[in-house]
N, C-alpha and C. Protein backbone atom coordinates (compact mmCIF):
# COMPACT_ATOMS: atom_id res chain seq x y z
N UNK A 1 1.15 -0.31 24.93
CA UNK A 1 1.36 1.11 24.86
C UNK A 1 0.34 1.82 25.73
N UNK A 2 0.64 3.07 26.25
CA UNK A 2 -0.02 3.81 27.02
C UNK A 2 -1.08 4.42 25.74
N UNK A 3 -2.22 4.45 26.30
CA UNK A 3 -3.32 4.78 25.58
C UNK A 3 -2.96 6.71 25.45
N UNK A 4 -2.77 7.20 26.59
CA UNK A 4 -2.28 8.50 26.87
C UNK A 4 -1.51 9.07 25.74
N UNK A 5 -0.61 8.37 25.46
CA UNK A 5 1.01 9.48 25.10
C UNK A 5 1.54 8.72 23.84
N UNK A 6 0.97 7.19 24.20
CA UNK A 6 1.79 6.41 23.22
C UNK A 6 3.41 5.54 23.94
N UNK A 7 3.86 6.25 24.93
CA UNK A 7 4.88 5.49 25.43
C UNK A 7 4.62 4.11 26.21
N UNK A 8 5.82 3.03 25.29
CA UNK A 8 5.01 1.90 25.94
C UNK A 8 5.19 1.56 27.39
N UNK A 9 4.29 0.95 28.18
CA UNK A 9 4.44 0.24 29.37
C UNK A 9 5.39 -0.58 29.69
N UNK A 10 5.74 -0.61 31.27
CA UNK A 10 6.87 -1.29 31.12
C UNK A 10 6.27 -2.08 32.46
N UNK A 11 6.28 -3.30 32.72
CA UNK A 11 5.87 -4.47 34.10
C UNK A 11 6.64 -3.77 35.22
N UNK A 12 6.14 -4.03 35.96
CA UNK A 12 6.69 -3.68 37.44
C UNK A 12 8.17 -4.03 37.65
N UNK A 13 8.77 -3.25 38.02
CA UNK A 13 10.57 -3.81 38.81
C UNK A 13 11.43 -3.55 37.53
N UNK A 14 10.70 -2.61 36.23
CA UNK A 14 11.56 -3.00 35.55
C UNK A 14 12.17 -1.41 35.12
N UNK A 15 13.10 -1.06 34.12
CA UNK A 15 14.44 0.19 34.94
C UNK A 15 13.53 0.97 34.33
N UNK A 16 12.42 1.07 33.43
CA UNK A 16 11.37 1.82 33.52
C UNK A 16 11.09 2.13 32.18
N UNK A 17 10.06 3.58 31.95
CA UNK A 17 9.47 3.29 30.37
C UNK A 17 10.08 3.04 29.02
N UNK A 18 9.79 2.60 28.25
CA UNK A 18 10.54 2.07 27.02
C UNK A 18 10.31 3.44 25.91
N UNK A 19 11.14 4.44 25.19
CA UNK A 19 10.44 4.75 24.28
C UNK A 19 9.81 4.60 23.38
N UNK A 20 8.87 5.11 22.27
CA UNK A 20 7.80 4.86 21.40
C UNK A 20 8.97 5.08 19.98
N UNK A 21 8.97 3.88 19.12
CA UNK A 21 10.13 4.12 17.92
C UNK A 21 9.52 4.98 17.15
N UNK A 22 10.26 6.00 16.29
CA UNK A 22 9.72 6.53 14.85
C UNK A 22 9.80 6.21 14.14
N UNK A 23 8.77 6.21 12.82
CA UNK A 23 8.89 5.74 11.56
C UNK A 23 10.49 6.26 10.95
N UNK A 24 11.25 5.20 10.52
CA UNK A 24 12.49 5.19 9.72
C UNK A 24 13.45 5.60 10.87
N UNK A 25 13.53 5.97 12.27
CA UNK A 25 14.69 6.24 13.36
C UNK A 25 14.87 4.98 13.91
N UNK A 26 13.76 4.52 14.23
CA UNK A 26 13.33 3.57 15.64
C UNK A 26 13.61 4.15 16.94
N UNK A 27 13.98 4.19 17.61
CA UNK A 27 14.99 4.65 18.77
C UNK A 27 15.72 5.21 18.76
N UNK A 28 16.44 5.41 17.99
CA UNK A 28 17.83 6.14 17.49
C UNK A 28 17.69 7.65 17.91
N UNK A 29 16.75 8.07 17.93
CA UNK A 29 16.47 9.42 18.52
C UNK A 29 16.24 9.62 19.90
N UNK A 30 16.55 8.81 20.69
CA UNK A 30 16.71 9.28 22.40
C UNK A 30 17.90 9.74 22.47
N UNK A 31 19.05 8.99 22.08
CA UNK A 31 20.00 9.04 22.24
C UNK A 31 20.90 9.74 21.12
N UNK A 32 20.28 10.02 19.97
CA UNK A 32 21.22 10.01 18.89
C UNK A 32 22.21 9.57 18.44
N UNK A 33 22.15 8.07 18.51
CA UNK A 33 22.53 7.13 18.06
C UNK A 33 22.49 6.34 16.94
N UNK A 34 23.65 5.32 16.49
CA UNK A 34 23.34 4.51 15.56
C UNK A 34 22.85 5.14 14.24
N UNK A 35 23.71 5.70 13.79
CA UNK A 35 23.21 6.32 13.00
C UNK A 35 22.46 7.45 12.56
N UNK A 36 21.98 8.29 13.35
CA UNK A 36 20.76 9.11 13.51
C UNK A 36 21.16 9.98 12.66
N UNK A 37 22.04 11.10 12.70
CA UNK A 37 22.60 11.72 11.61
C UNK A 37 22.04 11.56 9.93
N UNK A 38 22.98 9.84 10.02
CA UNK A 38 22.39 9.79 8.38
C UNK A 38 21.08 9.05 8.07
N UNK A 39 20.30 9.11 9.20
CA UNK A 39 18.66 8.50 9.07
C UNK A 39 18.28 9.78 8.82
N UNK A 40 18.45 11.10 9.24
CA UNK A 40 17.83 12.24 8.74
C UNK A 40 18.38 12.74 7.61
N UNK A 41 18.88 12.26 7.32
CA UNK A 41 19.73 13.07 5.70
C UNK A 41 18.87 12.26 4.73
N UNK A 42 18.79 10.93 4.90
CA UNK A 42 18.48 9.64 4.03
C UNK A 42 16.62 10.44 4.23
N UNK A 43 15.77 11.07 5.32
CA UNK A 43 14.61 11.16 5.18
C UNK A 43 14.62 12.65 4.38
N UNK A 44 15.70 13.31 4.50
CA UNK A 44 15.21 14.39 3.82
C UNK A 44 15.71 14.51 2.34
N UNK A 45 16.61 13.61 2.20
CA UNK A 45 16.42 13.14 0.58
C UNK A 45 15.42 12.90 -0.21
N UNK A 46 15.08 11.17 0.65
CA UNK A 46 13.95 10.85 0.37
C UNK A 46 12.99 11.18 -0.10
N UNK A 47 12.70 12.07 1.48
CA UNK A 47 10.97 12.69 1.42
C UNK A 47 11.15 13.61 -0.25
N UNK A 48 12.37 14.24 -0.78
CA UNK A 48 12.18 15.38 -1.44
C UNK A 48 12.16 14.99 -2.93
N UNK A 49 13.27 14.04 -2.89
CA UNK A 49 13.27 13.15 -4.00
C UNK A 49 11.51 12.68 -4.27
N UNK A 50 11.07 12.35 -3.29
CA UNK A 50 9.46 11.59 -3.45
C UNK A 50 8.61 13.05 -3.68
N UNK A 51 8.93 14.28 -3.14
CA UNK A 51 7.99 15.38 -3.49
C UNK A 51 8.67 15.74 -5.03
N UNK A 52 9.92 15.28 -5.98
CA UNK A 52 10.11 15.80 -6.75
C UNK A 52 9.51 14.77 -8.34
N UNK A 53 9.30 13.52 -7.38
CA UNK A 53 8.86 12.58 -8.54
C UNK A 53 7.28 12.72 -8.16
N UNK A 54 6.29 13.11 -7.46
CA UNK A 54 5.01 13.83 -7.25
C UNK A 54 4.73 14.57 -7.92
N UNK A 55 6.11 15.15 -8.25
CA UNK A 55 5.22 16.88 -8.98
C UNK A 55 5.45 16.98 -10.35
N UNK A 56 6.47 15.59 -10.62
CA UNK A 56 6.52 14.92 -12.41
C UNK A 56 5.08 14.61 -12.42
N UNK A 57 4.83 13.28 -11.73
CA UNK A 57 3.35 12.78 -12.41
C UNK A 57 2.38 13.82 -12.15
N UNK A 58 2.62 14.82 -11.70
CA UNK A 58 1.40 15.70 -11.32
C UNK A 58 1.03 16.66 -12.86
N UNK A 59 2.45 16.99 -13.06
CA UNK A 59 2.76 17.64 -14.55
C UNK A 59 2.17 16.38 -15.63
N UNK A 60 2.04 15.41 -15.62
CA UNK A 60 1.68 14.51 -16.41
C UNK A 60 0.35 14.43 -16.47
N UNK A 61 -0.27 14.55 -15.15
CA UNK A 61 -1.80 14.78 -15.42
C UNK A 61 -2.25 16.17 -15.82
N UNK A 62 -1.49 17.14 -15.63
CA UNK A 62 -2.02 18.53 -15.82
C UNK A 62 -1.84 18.58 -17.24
N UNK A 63 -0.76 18.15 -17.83
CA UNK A 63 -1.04 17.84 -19.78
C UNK A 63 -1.85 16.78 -20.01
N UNK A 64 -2.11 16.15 -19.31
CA UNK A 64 -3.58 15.11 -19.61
C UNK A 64 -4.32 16.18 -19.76
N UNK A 65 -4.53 17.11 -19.07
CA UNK A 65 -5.78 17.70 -19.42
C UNK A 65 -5.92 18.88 -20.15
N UNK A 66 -4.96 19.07 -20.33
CA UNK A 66 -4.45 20.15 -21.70
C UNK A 66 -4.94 19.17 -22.67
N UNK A 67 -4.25 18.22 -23.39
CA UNK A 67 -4.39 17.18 -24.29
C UNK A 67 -5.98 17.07 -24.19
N UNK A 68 -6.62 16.66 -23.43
CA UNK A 68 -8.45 16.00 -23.49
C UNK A 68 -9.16 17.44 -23.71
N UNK A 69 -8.28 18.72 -23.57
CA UNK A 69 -8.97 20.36 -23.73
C UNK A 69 -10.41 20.11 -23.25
N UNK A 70 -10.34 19.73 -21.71
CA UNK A 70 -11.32 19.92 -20.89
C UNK A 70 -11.48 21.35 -20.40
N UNK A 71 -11.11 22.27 -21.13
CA UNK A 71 -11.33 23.75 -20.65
C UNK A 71 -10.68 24.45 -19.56
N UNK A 72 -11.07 25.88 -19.58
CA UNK A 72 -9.59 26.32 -18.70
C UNK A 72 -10.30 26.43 -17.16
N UNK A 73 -11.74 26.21 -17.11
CA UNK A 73 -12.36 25.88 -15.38
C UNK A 73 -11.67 25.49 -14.87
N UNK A 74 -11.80 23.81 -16.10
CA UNK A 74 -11.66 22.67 -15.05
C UNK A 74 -9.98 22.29 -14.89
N UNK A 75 -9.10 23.19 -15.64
CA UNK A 75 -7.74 23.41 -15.55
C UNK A 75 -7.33 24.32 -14.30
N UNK A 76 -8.51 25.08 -13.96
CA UNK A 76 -7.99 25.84 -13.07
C UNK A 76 -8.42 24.67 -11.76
N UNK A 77 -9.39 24.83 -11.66
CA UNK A 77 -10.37 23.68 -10.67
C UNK A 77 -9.31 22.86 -9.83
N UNK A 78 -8.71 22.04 -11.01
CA UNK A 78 -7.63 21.01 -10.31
C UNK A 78 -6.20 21.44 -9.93
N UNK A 79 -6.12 22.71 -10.49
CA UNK A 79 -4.58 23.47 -9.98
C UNK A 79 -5.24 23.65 -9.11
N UNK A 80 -6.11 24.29 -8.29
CA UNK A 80 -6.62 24.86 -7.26
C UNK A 80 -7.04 23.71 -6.28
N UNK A 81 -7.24 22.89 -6.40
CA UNK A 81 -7.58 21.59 -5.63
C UNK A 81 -6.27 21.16 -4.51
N UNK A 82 -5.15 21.14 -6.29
CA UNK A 82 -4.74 20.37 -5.47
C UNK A 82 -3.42 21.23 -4.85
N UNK A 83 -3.35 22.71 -4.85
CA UNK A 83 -2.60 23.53 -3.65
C UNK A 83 -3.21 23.92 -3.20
N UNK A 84 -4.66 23.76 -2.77
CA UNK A 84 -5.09 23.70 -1.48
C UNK A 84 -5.12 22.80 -0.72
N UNK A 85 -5.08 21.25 -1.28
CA UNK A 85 -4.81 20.24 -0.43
C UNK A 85 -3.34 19.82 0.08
N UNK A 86 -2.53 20.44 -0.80
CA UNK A 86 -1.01 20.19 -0.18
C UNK A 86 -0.64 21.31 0.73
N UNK A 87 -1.99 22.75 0.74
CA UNK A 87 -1.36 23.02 1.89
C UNK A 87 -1.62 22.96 2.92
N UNK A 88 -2.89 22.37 2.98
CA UNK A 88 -3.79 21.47 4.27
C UNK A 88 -2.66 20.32 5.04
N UNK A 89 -2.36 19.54 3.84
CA UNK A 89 -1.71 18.70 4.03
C UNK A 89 -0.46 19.06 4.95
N UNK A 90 0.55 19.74 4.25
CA UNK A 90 1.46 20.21 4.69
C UNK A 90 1.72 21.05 6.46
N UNK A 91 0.64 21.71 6.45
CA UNK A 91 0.11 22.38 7.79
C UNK A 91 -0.20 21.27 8.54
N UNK A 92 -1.67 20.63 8.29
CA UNK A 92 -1.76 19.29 9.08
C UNK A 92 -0.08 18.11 9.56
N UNK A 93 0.49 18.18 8.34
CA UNK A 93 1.77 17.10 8.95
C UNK A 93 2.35 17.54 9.87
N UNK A 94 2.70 19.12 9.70
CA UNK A 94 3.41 19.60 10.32
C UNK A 94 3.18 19.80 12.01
N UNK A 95 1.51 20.43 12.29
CA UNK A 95 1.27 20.07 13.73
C UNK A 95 1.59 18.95 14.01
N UNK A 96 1.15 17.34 13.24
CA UNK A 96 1.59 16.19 14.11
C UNK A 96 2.46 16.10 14.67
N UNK A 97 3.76 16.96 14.45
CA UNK A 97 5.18 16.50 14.64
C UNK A 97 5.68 17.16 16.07
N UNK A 98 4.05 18.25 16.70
CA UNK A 98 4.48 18.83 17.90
C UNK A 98 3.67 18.90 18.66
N UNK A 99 2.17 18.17 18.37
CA UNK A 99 0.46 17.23 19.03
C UNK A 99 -0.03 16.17 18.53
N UNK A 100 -0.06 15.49 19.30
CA UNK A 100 -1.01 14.08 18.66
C UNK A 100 -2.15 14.80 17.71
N UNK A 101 -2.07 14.18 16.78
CA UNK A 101 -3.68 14.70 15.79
C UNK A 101 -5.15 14.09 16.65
N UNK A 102 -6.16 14.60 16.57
CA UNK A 102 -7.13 14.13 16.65
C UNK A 102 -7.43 12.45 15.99
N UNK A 103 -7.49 11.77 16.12
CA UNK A 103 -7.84 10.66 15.20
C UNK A 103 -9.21 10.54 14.66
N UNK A 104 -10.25 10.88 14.91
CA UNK A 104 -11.22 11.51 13.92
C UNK A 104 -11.17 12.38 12.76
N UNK A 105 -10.57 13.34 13.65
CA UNK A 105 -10.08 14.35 12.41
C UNK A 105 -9.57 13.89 11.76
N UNK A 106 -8.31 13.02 11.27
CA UNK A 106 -7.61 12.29 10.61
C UNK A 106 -8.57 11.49 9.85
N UNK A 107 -9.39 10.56 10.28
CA UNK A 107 -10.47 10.11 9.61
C UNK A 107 -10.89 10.57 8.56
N UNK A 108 -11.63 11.78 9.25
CA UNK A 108 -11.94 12.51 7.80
C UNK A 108 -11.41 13.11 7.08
N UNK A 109 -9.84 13.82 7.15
CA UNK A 109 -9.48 14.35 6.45
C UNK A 109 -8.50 13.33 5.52
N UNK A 110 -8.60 12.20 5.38
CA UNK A 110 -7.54 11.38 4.95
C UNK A 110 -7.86 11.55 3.18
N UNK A 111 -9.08 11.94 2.50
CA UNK A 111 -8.95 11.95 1.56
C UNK A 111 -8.32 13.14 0.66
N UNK A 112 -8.64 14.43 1.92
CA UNK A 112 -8.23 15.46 1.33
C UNK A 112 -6.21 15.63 1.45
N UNK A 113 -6.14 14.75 2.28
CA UNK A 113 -4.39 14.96 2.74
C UNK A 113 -3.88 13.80 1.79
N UNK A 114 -4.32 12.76 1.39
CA UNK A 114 -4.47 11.74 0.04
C UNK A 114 -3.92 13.12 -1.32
N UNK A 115 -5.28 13.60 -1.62
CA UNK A 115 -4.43 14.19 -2.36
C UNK A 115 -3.54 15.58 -2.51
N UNK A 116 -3.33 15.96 -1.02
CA UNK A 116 -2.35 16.42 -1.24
C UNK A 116 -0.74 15.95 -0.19
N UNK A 117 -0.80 14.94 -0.83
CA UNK A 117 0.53 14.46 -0.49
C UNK A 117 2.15 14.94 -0.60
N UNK A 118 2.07 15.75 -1.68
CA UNK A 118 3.06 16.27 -1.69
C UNK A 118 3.65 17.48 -0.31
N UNK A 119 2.37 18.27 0.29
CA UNK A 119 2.69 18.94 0.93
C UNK A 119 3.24 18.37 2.06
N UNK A 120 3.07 17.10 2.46
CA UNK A 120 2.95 16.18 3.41
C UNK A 120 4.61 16.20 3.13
N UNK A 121 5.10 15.35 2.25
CA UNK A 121 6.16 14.91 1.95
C UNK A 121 7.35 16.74 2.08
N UNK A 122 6.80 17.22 1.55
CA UNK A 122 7.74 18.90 1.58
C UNK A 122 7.85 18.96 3.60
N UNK A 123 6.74 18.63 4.43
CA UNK A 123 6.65 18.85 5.73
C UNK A 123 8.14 18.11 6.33
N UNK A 124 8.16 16.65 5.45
CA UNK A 124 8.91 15.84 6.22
C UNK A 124 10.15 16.37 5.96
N UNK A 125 10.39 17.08 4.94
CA UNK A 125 12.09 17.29 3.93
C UNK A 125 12.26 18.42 4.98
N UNK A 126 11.55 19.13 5.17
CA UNK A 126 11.85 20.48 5.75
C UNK A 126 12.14 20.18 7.40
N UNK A 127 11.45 19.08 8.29
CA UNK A 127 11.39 18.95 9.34
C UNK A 127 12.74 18.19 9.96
N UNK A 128 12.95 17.85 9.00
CA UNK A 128 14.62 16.39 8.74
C UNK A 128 15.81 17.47 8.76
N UNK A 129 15.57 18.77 8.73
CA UNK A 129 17.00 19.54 9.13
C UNK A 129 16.87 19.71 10.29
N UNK A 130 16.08 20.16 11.15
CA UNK A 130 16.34 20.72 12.56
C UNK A 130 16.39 18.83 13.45
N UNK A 131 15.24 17.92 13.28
CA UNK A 131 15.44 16.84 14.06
C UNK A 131 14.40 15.88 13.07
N UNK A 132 14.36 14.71 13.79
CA UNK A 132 13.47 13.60 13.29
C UNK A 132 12.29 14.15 13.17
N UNK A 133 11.09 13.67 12.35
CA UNK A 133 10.04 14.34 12.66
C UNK A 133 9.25 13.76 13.40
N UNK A 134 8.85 14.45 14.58
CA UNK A 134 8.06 14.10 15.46
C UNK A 134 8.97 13.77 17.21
N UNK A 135 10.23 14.06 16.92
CA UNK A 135 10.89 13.42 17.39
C UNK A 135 10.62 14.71 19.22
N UNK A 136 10.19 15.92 18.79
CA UNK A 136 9.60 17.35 19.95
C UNK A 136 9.00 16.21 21.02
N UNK A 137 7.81 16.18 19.94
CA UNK A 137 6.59 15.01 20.93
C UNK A 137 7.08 13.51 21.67
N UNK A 138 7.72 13.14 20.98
CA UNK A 138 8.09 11.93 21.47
C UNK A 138 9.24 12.08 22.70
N UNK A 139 9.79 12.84 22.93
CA UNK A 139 10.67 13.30 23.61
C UNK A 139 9.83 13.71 25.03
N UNK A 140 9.49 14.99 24.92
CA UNK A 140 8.62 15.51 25.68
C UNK A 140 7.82 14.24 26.44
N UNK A 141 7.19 12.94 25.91
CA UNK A 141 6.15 12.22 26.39
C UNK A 141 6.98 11.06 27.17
N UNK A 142 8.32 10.86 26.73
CA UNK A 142 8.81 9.86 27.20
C UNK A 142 9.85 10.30 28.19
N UNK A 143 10.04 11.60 28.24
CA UNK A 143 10.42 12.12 29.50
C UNK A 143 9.18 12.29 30.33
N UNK A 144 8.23 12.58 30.17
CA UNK A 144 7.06 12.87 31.35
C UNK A 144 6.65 11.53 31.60
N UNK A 145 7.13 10.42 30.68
CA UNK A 145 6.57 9.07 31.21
C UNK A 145 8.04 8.51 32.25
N UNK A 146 8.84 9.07 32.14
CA UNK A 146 10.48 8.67 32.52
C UNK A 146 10.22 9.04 34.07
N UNK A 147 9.74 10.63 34.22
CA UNK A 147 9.57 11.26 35.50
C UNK A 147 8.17 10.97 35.93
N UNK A 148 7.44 10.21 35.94
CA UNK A 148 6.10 9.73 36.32
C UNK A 148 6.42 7.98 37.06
N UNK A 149 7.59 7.61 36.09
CA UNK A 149 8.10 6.13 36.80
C UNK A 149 9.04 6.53 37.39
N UNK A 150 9.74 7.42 37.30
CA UNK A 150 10.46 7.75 38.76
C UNK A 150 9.89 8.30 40.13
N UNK A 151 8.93 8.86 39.89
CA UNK A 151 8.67 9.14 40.96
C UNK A 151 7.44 8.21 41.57
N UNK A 152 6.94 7.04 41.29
CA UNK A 152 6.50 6.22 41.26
C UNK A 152 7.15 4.69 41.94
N UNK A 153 8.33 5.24 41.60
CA UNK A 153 9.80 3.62 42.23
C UNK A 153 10.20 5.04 43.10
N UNK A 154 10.34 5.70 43.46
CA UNK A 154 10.92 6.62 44.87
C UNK A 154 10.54 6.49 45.92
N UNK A 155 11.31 5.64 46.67
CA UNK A 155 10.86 4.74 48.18
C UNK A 155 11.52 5.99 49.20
N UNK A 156 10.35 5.67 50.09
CA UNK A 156 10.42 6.89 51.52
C UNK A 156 11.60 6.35 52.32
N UNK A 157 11.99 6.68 52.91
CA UNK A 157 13.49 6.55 54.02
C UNK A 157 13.10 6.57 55.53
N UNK A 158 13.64 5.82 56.29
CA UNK A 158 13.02 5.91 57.71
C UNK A 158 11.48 5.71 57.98
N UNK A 159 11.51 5.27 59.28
CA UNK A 159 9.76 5.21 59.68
C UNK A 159 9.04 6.30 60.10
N UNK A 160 8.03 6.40 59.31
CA UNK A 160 6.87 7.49 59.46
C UNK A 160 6.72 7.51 60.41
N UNK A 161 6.35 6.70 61.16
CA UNK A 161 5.92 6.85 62.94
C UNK A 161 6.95 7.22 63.74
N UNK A 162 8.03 7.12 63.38
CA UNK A 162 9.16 7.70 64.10
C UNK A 162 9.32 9.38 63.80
N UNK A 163 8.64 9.84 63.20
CA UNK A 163 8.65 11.13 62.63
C UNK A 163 9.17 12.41 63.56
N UNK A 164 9.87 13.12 63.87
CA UNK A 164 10.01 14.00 64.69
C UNK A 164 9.00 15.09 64.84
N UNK A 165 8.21 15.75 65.57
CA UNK A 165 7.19 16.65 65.41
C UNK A 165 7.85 17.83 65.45
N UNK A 166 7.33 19.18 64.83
CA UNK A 166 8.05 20.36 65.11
C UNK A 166 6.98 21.36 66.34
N UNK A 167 7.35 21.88 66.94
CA UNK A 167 6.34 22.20 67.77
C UNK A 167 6.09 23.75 67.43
């Protein structure tokens, strides 16, 4: 893979760059193919179905702590935690899907986007109507890698030294 963009390399002579697959498309999104249609229906189920069984166990811990009557702070504390981290989360997923993230940044923020996963998962449900997610970027990179090997295999015509001068 190109360290750059992510689109992989392709050896010399050959009909040129390969695209970079997406999680759950593969390929299927150059072309919109093979299915592509119901790979985005199936992710925005998914993803929502998975943000709707998130926000059961989430209700399960928030009467955990009703039940242990750890007080109404630390009731607020963790409501407040954790929609601020799903909407970190949610914001953060959502740029990925139209800039490479920083990978540092990612680093560090992996605990706070950890727990808020749900926003993450709402990013993907919502992003699965208009196209794949991520599918802007990947597009964009594998066309600029498409027109970088084309114009790269674009052989000159006639001899330079034969050149006509204009006077």
């Amino acid at each position: 893979m190109s360290d750059e963009n992510g689109t992989q390399d392709t050896p010399a002579g050959s009909p040129g760059p390969r695209p970079e697959p997406l999680r759950f498309f593969g390929t299927t999104w150059v072309d919109h193919d093979n299915g592509y249609r119901l790979r985005r229906a199936g992710v925005a189920t998914g993803s929502l179905a998975a943000a709707a069984v998130s926000c059961l166990v989430l209700r399960f811990a928030y009467q955990g702590l009703q039940i242990a009557d750890v007080g109404d702070f630390v009731t607020v504390l963790v409501v407040a935690m954790f929609a601020v981290c799903g909407a970190l989360a949610f914001r953060n997923t959502w740029e990925s899907f139209s800039k490479r993230p920083d990978p540092d940044r990612q680093a560090s923020l992996r605990g706070l986007l950890a727990i808020g996963f749900v926003g993450s998962l709402l990013a993907y449900f919502l992003r699965a109507f208009t196209e794949a997610p991520g599918e802007t970027l990947h597009r964009e990179e594998y066309e600029k890698a498409r027109r970088r090997h084309e114009h790269r295999t674009t052989r000159r015509t006639g001899d330079p030294s034969r050149k006509r001068r204009r006077p």
